[in-house]
PDB file of N, CA and C in Angstrom:
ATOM      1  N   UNK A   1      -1.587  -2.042 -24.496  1.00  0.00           N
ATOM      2  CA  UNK A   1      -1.661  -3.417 -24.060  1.00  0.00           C
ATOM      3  C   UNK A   1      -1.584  -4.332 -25.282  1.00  0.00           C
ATOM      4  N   UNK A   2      -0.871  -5.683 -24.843  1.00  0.00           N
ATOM      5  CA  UNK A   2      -0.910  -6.356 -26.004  1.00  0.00           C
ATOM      6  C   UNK A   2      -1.785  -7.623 -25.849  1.00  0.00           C
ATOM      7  N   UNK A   3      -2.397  -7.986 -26.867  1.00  0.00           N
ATOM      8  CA  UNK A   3      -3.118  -9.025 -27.318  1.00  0.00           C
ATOM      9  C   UNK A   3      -2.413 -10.214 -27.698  1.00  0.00           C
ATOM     10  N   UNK A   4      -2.299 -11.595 -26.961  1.00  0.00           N
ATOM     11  CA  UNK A   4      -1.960 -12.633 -27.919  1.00  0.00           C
ATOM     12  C   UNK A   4      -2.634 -13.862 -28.324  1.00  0.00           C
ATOM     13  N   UNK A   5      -3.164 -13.948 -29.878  1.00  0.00           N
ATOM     14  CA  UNK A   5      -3.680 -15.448 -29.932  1.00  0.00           C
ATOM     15  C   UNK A   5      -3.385 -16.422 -30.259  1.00  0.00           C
ATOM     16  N   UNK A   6      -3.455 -17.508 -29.642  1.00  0.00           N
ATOM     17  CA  UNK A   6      -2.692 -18.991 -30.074  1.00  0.00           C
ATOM     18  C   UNK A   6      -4.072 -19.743 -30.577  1.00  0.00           C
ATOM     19  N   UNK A   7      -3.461 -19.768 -31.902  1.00  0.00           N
ATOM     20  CA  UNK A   7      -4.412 -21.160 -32.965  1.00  0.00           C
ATOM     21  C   UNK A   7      -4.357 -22.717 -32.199  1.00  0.00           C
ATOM     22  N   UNK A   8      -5.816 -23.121 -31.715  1.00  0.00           N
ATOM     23  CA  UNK A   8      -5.980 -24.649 -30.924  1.00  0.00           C
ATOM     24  C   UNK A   8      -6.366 -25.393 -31.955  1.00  0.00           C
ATOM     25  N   UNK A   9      -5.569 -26.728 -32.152  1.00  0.00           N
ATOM     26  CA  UNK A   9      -6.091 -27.617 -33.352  1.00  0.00           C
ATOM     27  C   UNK A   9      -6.400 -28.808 -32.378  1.00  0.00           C
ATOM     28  N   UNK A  10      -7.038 -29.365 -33.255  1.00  0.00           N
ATOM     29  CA  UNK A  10      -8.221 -30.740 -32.767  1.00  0.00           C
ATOM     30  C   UNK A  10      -6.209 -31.520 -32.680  1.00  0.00           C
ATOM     31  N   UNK A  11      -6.122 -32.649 -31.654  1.00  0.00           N
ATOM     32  CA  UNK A  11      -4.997 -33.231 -31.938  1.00  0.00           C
ATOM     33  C   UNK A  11      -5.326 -34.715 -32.680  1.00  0.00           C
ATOM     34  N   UNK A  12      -6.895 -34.835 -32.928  1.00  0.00           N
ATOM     35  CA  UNK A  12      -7.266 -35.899 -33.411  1.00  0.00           C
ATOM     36  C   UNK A  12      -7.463 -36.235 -35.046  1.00  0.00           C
ATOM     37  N   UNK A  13      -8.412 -35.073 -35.420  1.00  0.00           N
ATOM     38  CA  UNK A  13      -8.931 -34.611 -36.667  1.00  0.00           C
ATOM     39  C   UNK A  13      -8.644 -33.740 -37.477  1.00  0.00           C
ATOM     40  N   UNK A  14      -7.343 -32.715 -36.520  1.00  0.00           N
ATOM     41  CA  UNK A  14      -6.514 -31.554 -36.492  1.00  0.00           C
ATOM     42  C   UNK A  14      -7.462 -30.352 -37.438  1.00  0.00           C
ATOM     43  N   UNK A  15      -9.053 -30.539 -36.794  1.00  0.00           N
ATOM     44  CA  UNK A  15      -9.925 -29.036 -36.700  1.00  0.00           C
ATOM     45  C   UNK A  15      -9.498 -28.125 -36.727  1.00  0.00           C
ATOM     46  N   UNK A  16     -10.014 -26.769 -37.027  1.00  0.00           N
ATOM     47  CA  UNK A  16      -9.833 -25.325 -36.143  1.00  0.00           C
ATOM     48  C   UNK A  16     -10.883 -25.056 -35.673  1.00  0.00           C
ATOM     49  N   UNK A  17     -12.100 -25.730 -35.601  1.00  0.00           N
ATOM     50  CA  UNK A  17     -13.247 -25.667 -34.844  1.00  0.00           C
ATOM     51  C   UNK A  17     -12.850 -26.197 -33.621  1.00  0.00           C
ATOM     52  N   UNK A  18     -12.649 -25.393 -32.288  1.00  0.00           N
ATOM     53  CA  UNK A  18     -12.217 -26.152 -31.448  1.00  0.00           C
ATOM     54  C   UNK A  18     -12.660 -24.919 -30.335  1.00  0.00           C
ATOM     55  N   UNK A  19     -13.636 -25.144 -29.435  1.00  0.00           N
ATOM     56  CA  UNK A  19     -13.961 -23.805 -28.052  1.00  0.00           C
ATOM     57  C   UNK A  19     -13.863 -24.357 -26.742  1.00  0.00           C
ATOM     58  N   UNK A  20     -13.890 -23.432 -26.099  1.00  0.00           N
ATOM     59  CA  UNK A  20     -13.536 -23.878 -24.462  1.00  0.00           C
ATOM     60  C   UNK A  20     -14.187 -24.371 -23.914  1.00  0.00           C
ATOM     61  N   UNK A  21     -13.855 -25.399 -23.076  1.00  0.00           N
ATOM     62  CA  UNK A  21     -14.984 -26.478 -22.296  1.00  0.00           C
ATOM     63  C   UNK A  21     -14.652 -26.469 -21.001  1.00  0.00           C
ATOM     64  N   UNK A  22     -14.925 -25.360 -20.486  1.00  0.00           N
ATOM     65  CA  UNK A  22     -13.860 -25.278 -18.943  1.00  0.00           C
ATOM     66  C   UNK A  22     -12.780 -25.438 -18.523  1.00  0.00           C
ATOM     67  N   UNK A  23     -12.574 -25.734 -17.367  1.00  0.00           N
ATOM     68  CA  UNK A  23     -11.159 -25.981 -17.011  1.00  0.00           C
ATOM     69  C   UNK A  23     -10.833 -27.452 -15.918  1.00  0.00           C
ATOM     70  N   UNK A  24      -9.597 -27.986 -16.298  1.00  0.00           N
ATOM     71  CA  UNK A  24      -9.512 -29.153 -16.115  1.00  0.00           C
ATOM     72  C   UNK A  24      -9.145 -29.073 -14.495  1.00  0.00           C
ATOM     73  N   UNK A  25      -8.793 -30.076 -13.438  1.00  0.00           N
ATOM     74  CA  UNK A  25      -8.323 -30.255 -12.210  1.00  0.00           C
ATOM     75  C   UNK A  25      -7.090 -29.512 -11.695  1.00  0.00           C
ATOM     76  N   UNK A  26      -6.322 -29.970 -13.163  1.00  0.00           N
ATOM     77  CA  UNK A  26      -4.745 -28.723 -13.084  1.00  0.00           C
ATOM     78  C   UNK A  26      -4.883 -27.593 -12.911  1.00  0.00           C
ATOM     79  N   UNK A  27      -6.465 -26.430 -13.165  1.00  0.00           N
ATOM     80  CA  UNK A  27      -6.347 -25.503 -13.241  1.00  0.00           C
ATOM     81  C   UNK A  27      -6.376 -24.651 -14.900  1.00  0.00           C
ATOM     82  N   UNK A  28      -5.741 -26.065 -15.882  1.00  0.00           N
ATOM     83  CA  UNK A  28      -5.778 -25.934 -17.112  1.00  0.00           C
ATOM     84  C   UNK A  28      -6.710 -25.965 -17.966  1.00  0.00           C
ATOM     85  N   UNK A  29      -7.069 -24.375 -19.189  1.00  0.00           N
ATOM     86  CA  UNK A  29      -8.138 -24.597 -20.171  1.00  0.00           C
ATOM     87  C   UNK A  29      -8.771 -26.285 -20.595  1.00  0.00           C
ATOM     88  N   UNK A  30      -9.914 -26.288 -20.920  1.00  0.00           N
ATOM     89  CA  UNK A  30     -10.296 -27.388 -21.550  1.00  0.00           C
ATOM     90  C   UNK A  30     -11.033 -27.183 -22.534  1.00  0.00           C
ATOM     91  N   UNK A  31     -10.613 -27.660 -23.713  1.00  0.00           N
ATOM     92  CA  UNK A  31     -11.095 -27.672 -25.197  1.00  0.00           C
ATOM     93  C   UNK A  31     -11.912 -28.650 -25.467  1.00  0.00           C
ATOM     94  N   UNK A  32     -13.078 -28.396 -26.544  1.00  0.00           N
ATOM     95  CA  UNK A  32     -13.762 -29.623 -26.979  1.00  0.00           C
ATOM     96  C   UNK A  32     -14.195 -29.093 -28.706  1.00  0.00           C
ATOM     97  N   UNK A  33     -13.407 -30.015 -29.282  1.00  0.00           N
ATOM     98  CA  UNK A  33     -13.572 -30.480 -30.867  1.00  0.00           C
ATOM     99  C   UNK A  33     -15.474 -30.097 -31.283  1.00  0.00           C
ATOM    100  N   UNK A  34     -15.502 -29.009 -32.064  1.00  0.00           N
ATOM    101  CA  UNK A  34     -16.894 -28.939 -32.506  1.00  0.00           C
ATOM    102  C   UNK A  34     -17.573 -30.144 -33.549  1.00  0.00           C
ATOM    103  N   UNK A  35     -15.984 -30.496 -34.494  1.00  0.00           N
ATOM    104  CA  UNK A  35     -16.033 -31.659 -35.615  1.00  0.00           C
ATOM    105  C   UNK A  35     -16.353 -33.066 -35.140  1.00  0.00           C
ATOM    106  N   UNK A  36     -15.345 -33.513 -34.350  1.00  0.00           N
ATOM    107  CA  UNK A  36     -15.242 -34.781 -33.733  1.00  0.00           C
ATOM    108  C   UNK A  36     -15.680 -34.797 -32.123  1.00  0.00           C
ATOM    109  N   UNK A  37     -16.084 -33.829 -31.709  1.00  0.00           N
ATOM    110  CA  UNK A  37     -16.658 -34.289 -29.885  1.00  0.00           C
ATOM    111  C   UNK A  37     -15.319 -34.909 -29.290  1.00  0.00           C
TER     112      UNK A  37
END
């Protein structure tokens, strides 16, 4: 089996501190900035 990871950058502060904050209405991941909130 293969593994793939995609690097999430802050699009504000452009972090790599960045973890999952649920999921949005779309169905889509939701990220939240550990640096900037």
């Amino acid at each position: 089996m293969c593994e793939i990871t995609i690097q999430v950058n802050c699009p504000y502060c452009h972090s790599m501190k960045v973890v999952k904050n649920g999921v949005k209405r779309t169905g889509r991941q939701n990220f939240l900035c550990r640096a900037c909130g």
